[in-house]
C-alpha atoms as a PDB file:
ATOM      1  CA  UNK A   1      65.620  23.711  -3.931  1.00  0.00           C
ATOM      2  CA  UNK A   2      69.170  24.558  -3.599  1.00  0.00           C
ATOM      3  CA  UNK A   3      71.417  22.492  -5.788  1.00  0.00           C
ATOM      4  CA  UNK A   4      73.738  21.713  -2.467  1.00  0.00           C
ATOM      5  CA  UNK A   5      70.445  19.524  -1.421  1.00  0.00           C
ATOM      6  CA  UNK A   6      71.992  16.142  -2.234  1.00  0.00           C
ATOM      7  CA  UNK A   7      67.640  14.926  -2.417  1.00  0.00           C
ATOM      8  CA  UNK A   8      67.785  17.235  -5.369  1.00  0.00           C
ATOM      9  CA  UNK A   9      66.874  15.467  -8.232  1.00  0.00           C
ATOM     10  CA  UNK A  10      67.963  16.201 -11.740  1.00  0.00           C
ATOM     11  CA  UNK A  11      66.651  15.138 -15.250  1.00  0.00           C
ATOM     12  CA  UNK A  12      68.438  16.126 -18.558  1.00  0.00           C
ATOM     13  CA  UNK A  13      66.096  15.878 -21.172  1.00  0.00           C
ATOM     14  CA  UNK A  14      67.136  15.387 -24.765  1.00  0.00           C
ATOM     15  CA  UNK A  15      64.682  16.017 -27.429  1.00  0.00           C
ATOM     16  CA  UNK A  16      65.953  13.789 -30.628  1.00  0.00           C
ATOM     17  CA  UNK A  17      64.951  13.309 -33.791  1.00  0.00           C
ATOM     18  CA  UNK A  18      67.390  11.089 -36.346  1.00  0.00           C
ATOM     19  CA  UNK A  19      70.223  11.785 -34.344  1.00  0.00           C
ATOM     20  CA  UNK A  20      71.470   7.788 -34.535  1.00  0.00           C
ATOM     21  CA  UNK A  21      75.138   8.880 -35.394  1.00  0.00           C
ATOM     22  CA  UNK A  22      75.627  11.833 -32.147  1.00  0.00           C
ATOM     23  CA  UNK A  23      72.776  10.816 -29.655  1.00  0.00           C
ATOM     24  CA  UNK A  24      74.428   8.191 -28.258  1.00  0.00           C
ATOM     25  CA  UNK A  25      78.044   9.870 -27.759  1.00  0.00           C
ATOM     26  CA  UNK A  26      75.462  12.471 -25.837  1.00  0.00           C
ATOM     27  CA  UNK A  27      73.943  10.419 -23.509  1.00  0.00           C
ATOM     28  CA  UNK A  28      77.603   8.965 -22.388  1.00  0.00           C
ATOM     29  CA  UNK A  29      79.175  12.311 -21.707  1.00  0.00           C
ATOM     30  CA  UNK A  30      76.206  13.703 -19.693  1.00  0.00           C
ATOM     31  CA  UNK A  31      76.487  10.493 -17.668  1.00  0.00           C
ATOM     32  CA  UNK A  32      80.306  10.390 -17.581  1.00  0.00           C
ATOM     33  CA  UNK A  33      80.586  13.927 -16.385  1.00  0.00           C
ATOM     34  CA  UNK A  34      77.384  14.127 -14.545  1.00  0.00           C
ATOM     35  CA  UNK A  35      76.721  10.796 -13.095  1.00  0.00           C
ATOM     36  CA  UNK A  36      74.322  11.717 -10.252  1.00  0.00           C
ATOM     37  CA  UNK A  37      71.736  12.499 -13.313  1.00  0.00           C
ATOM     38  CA  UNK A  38      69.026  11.042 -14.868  1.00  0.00           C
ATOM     39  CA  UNK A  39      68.906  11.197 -18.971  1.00  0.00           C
ATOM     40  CA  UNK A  40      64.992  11.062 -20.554  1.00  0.00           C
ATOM     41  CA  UNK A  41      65.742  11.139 -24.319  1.00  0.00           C
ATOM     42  CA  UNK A  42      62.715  11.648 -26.356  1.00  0.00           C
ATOM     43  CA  UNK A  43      62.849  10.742 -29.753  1.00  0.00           C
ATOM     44  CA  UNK A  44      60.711  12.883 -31.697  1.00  0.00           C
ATOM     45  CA  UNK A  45      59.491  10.382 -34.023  1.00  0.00           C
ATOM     46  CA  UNK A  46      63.001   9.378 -35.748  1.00  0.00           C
ATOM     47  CA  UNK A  47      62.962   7.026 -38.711  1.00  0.00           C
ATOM     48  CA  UNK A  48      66.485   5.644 -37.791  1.00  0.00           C
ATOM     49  CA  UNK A  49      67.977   4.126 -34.871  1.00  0.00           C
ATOM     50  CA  UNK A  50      67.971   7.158 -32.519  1.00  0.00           C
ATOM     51  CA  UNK A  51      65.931   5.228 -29.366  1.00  0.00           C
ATOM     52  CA  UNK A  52      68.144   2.234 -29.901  1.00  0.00           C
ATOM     53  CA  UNK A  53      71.184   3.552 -29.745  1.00  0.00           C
ATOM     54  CA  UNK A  54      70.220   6.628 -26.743  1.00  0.00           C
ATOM     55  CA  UNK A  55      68.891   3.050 -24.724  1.00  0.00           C
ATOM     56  CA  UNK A  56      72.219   1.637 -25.456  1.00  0.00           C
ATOM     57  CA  UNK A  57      74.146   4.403 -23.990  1.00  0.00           C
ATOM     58  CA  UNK A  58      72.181   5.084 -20.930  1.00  0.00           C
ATOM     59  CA  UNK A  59      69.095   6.997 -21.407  1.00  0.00           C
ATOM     60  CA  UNK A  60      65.949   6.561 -20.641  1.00  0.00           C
ATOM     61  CA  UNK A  61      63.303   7.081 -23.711  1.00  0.00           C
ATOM     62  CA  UNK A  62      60.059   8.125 -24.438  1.00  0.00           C
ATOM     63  CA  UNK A  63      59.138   7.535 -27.963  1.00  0.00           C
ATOM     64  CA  UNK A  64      56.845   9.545 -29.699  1.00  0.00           C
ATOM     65  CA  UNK A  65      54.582   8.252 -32.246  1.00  0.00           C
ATOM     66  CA  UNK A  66      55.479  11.170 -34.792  1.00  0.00           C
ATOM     67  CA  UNK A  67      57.549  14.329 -35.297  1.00  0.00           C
ATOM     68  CA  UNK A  68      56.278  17.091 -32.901  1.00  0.00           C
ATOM     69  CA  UNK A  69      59.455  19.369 -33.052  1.00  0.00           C
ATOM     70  CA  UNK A  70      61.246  20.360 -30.131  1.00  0.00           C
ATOM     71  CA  UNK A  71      58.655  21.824 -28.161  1.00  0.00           C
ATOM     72  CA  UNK A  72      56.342  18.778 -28.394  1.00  0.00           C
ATOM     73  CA  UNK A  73      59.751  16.482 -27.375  1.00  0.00           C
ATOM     74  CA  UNK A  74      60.427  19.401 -24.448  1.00  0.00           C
ATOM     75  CA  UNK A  75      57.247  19.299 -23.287  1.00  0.00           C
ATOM     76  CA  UNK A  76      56.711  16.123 -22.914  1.00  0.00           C
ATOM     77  CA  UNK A  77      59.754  15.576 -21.002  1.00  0.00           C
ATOM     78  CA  UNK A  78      59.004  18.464 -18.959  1.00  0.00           C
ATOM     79  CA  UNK A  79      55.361  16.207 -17.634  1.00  0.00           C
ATOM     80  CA  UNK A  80      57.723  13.768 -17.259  1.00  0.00           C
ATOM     81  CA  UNK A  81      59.610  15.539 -14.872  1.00  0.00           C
ATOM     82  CA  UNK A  82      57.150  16.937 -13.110  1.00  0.00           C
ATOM     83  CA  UNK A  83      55.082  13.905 -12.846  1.00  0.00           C
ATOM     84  CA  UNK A  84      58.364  11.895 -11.842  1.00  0.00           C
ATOM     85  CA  UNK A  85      59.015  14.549  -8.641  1.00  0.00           C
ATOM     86  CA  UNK A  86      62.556  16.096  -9.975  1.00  0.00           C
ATOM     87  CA  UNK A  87      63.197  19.194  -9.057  1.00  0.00           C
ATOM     88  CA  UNK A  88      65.193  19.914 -11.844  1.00  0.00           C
ATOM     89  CA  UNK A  89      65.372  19.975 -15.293  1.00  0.00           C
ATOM     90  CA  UNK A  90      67.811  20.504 -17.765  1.00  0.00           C
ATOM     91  CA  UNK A  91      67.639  20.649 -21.738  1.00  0.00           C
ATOM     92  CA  UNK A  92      70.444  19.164 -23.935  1.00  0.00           C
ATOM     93  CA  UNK A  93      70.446  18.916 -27.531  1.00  0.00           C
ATOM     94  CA  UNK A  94      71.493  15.290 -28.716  1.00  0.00           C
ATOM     95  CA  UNK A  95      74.182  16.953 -31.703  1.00  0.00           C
ATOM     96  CA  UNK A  96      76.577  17.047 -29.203  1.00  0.00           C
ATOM     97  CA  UNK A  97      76.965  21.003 -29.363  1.00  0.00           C
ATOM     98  CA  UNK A  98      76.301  21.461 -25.409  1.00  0.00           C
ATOM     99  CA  UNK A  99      79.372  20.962 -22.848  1.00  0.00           C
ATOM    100  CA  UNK A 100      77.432  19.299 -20.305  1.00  0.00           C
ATOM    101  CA  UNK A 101      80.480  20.063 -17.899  1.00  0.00           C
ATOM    102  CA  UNK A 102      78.546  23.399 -17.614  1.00  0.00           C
ATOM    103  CA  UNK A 103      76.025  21.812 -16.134  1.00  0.00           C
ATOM    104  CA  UNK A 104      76.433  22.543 -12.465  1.00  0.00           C
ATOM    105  CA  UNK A 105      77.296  26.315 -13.620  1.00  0.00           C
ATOM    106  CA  UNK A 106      73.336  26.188 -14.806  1.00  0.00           C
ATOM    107  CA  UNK A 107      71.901  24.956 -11.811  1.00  0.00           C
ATOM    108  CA  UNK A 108      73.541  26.653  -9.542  1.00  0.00           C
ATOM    109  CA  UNK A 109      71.836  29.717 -10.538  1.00  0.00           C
ATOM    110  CA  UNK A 110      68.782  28.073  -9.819  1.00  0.00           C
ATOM    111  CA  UNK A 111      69.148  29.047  -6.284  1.00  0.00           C
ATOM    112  CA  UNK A 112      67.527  32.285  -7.080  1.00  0.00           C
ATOM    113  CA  UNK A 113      66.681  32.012 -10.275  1.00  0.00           C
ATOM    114  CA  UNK A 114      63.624  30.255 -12.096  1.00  0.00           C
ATOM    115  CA  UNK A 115      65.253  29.775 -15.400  1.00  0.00           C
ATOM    116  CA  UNK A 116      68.958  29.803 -16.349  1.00  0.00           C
ATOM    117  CA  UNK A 117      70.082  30.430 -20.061  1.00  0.00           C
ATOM    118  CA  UNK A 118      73.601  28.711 -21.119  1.00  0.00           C
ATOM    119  CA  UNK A 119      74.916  32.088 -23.694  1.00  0.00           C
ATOM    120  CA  UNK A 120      76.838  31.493 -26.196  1.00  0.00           C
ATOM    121  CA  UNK A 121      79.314  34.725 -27.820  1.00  0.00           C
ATOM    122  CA  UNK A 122      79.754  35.390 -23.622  1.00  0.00           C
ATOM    123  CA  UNK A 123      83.264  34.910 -24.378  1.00  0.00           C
ATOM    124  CA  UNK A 124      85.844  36.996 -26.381  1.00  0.00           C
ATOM    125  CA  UNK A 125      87.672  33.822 -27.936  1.00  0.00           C
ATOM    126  CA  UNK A 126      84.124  32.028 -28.401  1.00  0.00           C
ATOM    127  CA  UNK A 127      84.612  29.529 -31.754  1.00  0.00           C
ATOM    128  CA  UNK A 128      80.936  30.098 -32.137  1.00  0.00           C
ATOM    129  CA  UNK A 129      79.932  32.723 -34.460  1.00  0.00           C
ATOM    130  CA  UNK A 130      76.642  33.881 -36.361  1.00  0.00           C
ATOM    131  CA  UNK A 131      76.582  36.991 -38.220  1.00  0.00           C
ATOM    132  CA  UNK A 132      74.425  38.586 -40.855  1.00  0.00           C
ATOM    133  CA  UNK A 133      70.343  38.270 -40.751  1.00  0.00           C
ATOM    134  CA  UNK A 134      70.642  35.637 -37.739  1.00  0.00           C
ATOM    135  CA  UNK A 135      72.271  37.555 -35.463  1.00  0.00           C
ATOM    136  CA  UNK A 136      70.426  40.747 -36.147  1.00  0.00           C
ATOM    137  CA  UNK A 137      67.875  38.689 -34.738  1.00  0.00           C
ATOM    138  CA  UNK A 138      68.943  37.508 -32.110  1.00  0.00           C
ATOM    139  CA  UNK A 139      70.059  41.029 -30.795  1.00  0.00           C
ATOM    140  CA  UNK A 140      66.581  42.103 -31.257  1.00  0.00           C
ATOM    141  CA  UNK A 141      65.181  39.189 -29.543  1.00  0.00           C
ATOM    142  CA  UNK A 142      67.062  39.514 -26.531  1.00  0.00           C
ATOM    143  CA  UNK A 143      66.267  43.180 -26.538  1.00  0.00           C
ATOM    144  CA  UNK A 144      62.748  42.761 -26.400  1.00  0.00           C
ATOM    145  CA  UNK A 145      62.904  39.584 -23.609  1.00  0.00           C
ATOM    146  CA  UNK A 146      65.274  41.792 -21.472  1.00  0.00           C
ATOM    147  CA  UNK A 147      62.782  44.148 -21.262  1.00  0.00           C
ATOM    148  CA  UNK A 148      60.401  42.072 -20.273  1.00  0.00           C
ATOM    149  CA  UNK A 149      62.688  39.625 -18.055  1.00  0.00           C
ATOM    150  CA  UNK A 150      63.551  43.076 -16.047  1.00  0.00           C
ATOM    151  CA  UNK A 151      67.536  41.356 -16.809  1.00  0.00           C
ATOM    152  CA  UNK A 152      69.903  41.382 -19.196  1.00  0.00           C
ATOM    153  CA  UNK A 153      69.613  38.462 -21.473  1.00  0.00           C
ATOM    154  CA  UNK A 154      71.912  38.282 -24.571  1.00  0.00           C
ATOM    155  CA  UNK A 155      71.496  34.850 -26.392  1.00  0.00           C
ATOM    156  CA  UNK A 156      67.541  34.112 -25.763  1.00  0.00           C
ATOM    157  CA  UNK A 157      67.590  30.940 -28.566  1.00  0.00           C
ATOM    158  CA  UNK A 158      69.969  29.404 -26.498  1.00  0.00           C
ATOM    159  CA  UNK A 159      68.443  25.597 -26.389  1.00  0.00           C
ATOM    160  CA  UNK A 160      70.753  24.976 -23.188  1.00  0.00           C
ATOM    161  CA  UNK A 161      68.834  26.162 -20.263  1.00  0.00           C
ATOM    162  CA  UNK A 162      68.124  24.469 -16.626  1.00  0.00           C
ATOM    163  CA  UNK A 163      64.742  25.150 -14.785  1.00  0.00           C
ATOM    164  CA  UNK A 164      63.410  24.661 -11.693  1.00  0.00           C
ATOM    165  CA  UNK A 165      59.895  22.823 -10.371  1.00  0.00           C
ATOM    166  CA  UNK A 166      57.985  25.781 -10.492  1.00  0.00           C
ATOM    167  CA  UNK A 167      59.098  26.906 -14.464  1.00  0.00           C
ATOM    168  CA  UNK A 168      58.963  22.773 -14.568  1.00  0.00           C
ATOM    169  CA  UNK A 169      55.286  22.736 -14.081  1.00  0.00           C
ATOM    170  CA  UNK A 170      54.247  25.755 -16.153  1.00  0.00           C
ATOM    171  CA  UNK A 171      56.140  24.478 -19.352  1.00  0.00           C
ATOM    172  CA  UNK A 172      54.563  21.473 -18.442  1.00  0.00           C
ATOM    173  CA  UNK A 173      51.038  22.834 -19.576  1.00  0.00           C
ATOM    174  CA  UNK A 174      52.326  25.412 -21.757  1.00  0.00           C
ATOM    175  CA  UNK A 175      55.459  24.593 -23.494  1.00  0.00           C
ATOM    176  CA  UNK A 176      54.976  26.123 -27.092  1.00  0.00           C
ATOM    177  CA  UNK A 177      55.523  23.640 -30.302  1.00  0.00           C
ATOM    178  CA  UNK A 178      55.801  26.529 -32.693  1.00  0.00           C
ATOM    179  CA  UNK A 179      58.654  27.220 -34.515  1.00  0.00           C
ATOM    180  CA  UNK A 180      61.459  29.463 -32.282  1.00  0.00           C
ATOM    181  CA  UNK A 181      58.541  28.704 -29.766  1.00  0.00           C
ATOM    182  CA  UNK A 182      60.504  26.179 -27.547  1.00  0.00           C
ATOM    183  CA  UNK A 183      62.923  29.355 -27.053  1.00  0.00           C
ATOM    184  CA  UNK A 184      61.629  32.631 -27.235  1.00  0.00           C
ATOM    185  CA  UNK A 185      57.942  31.830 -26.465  1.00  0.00           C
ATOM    186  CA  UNK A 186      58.650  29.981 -23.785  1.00  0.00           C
ATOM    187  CA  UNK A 187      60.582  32.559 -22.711  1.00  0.00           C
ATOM    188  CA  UNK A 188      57.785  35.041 -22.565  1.00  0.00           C
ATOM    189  CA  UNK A 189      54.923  32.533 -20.841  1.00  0.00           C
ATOM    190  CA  UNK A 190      57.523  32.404 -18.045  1.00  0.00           C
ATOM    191  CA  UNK A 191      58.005  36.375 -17.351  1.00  0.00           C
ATOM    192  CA  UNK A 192      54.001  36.538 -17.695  1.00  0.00           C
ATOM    193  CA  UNK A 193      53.328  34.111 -14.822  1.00  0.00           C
ATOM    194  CA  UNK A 194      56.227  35.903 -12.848  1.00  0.00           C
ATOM    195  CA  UNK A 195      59.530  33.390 -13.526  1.00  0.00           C
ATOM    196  CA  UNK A 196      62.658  34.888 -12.838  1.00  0.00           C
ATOM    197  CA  UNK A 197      65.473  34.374 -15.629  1.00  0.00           C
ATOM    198  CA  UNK A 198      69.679  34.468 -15.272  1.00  0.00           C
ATOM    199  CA  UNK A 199      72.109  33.274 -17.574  1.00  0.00           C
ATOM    200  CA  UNK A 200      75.608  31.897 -17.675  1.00  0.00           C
ATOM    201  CA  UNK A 201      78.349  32.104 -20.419  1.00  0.00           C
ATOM    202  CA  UNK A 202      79.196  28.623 -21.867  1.00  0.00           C
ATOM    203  CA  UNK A 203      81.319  27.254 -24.955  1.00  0.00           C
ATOM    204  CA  UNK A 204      79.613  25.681 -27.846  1.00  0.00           C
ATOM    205  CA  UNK A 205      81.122  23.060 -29.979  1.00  0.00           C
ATOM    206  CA  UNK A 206      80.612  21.616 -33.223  1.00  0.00           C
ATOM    207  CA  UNK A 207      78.090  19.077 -34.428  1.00  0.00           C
ATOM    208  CA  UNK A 208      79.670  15.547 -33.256  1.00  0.00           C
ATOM    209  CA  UNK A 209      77.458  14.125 -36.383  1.00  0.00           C
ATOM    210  CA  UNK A 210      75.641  15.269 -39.534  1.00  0.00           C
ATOM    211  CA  UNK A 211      75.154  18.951 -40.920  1.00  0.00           C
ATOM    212  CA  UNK A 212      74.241  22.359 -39.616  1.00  0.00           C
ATOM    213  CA  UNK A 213      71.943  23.907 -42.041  1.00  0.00           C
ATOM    214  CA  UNK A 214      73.287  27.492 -43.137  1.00  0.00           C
ATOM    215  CA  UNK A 215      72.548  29.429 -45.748  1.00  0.00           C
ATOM    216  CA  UNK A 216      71.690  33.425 -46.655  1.00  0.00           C
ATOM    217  CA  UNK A 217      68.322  32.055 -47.514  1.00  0.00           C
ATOM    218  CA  UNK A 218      68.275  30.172 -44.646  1.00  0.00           C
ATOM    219  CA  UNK A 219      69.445  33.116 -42.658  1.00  0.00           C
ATOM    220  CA  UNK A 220      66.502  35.558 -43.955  1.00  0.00           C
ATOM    221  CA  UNK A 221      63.371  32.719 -43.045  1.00  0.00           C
ATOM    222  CA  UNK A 222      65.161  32.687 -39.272  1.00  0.00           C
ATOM    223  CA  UNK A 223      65.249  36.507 -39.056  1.00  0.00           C
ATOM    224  CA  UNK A 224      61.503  36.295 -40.545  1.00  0.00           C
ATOM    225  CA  UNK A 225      60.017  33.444 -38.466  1.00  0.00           C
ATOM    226  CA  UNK A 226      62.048  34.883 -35.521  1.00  0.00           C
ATOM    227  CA  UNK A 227      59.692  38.060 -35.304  1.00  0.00           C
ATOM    228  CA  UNK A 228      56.752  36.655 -36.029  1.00  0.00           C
ATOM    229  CA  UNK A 229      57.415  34.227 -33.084  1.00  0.00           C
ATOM    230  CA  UNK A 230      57.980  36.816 -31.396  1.00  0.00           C
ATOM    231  CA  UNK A 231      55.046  38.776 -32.154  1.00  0.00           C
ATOM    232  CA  UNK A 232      52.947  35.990 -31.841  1.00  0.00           C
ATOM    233  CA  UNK A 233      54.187  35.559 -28.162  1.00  0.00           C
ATOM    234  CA  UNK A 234      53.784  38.969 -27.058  1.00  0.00           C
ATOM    235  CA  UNK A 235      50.018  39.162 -27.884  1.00  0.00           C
ATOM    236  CA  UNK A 236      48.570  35.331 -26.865  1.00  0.00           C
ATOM    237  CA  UNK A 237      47.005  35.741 -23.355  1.00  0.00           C
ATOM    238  CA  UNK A 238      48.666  33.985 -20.485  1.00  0.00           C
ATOM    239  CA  UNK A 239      47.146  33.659 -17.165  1.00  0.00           C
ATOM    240  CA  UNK A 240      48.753  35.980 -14.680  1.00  0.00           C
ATOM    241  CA  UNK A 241      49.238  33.360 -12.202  1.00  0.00           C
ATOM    242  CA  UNK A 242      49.718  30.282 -12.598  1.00  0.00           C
ATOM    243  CA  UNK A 243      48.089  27.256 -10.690  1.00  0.00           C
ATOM    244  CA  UNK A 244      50.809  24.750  -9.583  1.00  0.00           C
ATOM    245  CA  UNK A 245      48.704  21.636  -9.109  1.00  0.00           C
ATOM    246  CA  UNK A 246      49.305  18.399 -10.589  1.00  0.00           C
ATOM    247  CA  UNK A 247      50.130  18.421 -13.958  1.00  0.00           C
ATOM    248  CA  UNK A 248      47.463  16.002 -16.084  1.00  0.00           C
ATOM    249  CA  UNK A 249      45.453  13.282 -15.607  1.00  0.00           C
ATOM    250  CA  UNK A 250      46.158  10.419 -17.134  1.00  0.00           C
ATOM    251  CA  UNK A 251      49.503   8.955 -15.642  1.00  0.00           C
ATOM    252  CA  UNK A 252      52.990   8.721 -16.261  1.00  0.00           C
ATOM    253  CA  UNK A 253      54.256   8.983 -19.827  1.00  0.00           C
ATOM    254  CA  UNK A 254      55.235   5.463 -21.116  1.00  0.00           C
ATOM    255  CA  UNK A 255      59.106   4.930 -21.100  1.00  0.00           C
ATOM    256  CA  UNK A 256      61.866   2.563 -22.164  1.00  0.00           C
ATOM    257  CA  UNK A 257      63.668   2.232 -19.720  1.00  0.00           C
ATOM    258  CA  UNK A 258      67.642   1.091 -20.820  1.00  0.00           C
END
């Protein structure tokens, strides 16, 4: 559905886990900037006061009863979505990193695109840099999901990405939990059941709250788990096309509503 629609319907889903200090900052922006949206943050099982504070700001939550990662927290707000009738969504990290005045940049490319990526390096003066191990990585990642995208991608780990109800539904049922999963496996389960995938540049910014963990240690495991994620995706068996039913069975997901 064209984002000109004004029945469109948009969800931003934050997946959150002990993210008290920046969560809430988050939801206000997306709702300051963005106001025709709706915000579903799922808090991935936080021991602080991350579902308080994203209720206080805004959001609706769905609370999960432990830590899934982000692919559990995406995928269950992406059979909220679904089951909810939007006809978009959109993922946001709760740190506070994404600019969600790029928002509308996103979905417009959903006019004939599936999936959008927000990039990150698009831009000469970009802030954001990652060198060494991690970005050998990434290169090759992108390599590999261009080729199989039949596009150009350059920045496949990107977390900031808008999809349509089609891609919606599929990560509904299919949205890997793995590690690097909820971006390059995903990735590759939507080019097998025939998504299309763009991207836009966007600017990242710094953490509003705690610590980025970054190491040459840290840098090596990424580069390591970022292959076999990889390799793990190319091989698993997708189905070549994809039925677009209903997802599930048993009901909406409970929520908090703010």
């Amino acid at each position: 559905m064209p984002r000109t629609d004004p029945s469109a319907r948009v969800l931003v889903i934050v997946p959150a886990w002990n993210e008290q200090e920046s969560v809430g900052p988050t939801v206000r922006e997306i709702l300051a900037v963005q106001p025709e949206v709706d915000v579903l943050v799922v808090d991935d099982g936080s021991g602080d006061a991350t579902a308080e504070r994203a209720e206080a700001a805004g959001a609706k939550v769905a609370r999960l009863p432990f830590n899934l990662g982000v692919g559990g927290a995406m995928r269950t707000g992406y059979r909220h979505a679904v089951r909810e009738g939007y006809d978009i969504a959109v993922q946001i990290d709760a740190d506070g990193q994404h600019d969600p005045r790029f928002l509308p940049s996103l979905i417009a490319e959903l006019d004939h695109a599936d999936i959008c990526i927000g990039v990150r390096f698009a831009k000469p003066d970009d802030p954001y840099k990652v060198r060494g191990p991690r970005r050998w990585a990434m290169y090759l990642l992108a390599k590999v999901l261009s080729r199989l995208a039949g596009t150009r991608l350059t920045d496949v780990t990107s977390g900031f990405r808008a999809c349509n109800r089609r891609a919606m539904k599929v990560f509904a049922e299919h949205y890997p939990a793995e590690y690097l999963g909820d971006t390059v496996e995903s990735l590759v389960i939507a080019t097998r059941v025939g998504c299309t995938i763009t991207q836009v540049p966007i600017d990242m910014r710094r953490r509003t709250a705690g610590t980025a963990s970054a190491s040459p240690v840290r840098a090596a495991l990424f580069l390591f788990r970022a292959v076999v994620a990889l390799g793990l995706a190319l091989v698993r068996k997708w189905p070549a096309n994809f039925d677009e039913g209903v997802v599930g069975e048993d009901g909406p997901l409970p929520l908090d509503a703010a």
